[in-house]
Protein backbone atom coordinates (compact mmCIF):
# COMPACT_ATOMS: atom_id res chain seq x y z
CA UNK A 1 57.10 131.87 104.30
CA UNK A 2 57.22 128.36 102.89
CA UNK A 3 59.83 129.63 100.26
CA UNK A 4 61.94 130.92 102.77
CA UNK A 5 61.99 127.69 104.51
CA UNK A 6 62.80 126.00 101.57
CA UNK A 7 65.54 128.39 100.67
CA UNK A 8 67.35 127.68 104.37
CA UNK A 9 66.49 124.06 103.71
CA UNK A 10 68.29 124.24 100.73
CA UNK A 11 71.02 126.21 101.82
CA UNK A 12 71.92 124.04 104.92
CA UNK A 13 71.77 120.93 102.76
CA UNK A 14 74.35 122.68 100.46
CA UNK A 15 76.71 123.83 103.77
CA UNK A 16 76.46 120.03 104.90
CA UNK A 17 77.32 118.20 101.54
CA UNK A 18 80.78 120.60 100.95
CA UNK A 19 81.93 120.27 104.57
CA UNK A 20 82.44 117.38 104.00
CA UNK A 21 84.14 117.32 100.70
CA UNK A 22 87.63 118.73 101.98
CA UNK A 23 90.40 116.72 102.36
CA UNK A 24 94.08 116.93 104.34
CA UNK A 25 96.67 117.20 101.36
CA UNK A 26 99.58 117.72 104.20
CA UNK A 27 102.17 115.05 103.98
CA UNK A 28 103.74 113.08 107.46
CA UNK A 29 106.16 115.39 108.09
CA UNK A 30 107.56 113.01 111.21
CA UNK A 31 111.65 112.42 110.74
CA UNK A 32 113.58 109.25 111.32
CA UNK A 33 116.58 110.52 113.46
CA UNK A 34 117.54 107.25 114.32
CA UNK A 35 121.14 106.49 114.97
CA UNK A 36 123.01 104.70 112.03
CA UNK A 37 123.63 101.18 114.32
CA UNK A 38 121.49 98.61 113.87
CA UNK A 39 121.07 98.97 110.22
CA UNK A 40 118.03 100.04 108.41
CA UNK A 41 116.53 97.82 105.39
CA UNK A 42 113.28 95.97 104.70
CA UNK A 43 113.02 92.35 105.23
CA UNK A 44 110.39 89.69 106.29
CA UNK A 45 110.00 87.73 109.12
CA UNK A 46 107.51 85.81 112.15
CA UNK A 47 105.49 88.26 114.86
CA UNK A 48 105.36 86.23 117.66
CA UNK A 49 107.98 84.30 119.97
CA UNK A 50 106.66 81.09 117.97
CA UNK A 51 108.09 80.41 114.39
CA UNK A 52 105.83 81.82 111.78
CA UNK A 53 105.68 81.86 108.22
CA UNK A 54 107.50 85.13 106.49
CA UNK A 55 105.95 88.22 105.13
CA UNK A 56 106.76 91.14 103.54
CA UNK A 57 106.65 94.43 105.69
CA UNK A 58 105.82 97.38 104.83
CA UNK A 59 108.15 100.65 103.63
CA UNK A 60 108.58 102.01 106.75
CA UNK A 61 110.53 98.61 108.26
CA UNK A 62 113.77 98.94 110.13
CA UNK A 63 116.30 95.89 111.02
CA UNK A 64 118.69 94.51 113.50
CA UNK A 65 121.50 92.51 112.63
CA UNK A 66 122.67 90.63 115.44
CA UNK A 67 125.10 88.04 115.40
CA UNK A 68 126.26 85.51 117.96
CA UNK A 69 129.47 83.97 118.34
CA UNK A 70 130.51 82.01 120.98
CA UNK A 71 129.89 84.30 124.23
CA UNK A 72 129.54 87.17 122.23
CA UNK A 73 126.91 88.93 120.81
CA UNK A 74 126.91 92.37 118.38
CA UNK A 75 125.73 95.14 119.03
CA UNK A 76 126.17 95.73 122.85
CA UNK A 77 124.13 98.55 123.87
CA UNK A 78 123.18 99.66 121.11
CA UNK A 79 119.75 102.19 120.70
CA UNK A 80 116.77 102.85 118.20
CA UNK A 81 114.03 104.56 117.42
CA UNK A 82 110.79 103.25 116.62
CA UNK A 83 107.28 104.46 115.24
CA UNK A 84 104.43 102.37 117.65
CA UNK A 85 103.08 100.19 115.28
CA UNK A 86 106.00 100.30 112.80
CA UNK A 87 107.56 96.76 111.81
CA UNK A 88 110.81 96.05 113.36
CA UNK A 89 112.43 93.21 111.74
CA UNK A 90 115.33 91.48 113.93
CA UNK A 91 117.87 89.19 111.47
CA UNK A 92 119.55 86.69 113.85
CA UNK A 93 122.77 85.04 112.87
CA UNK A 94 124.16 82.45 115.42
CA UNK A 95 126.72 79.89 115.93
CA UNK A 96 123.87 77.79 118.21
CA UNK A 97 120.15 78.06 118.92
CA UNK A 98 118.71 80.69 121.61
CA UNK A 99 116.58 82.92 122.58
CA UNK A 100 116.25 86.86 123.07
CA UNK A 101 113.83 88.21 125.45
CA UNK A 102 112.07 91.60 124.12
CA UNK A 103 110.60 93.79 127.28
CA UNK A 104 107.41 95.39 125.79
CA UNK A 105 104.14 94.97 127.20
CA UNK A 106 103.39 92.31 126.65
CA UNK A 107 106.74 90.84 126.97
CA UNK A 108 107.83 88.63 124.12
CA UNK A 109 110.07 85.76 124.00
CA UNK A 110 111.68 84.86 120.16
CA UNK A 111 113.35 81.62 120.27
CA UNK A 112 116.17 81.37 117.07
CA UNK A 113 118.15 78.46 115.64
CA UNK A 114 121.79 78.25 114.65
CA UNK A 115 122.34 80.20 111.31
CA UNK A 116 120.35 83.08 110.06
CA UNK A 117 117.06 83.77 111.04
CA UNK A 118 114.75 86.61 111.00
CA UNK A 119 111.77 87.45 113.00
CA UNK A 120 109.33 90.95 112.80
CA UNK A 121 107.82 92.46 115.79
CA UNK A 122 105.80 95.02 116.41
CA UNK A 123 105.64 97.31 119.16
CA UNK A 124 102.18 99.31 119.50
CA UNK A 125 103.17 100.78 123.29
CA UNK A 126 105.73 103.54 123.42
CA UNK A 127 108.23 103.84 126.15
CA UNK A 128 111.60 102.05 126.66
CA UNK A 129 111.22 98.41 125.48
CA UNK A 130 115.38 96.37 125.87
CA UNK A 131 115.83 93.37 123.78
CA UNK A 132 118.64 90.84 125.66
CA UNK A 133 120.25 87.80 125.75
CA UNK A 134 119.07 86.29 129.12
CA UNK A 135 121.94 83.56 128.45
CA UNK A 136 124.42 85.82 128.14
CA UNK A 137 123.15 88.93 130.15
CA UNK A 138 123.54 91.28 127.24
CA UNK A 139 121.36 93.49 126.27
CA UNK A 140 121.27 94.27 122.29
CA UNK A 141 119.52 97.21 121.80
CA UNK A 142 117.03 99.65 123.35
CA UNK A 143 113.89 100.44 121.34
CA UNK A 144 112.50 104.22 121.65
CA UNK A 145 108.87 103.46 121.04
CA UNK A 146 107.29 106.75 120.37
């Protein structure tokens, strides 16, 4: 009997050690079917509504141009999808200082100056999240978060 006991022993230890050898060669399959407006590039930029240092985001980052003008601000309306978690990168030309207001939970506030700017957020909550111009009503785009 001890030899059988060793042999299941054995055999169990053996069942153990390749379970957990295997491995998930399947590639993210997941689609960007994102409209063409705002543009799509990588770029660097600060997190939070404070001016930070830049840094380099990973492949997977997506950008807004916006540009102000007087009273005027492009895009108008515009939409986008997002990956939760996925580096958006927002590159802010203006003819004056401002602010946009970004409606995701929590809600974020990104104060620009006059020129070009850019600023990366990230999103980890999916849902509906605008991002406006308070000043001039206007919202910019709408973010997809899924």
């Amino acid at each position: 009997m001890p030899s059988a006991l060793r042999l299941c022993s054995i055999l169990l230890a053996a069942l153990l050690l390749t379970a957990g050898c295997g491995s998930d060669d399947r590639a993210d399959t997941a689609s960007d079917d994102a409209p063409p407006t705002p543009s799509e590039s990588t770029a660097t930029a600060g997190r939070t509504p404070s001016q930070q240092p830049t840094k380099a985001p990973g492949t997977g980052a997506k950008t807004v141009d916006i540009r102000f003008t007087g009273d005027t601000v492009k895009p108008q309306d515009s939409a986008m999808k997002v990956e939760a978690g996925q580096p958006l990168t927002l590159r802010i030309t203006a003819d004056k200082p401002g602010e946009l207001h970004v409606h995701s939970t929590p809600e974020q506030e990104i104060e620009y100056a006059a020129g070009t700017s850019e600023r990366t957020l990230t999103i980890e909550q999916p849902g509906l999240v605008d991002v406006e111009s308070h000043d001039l009503g206007t919202l910019i785009v709408k973010l997809e978060v899924r």
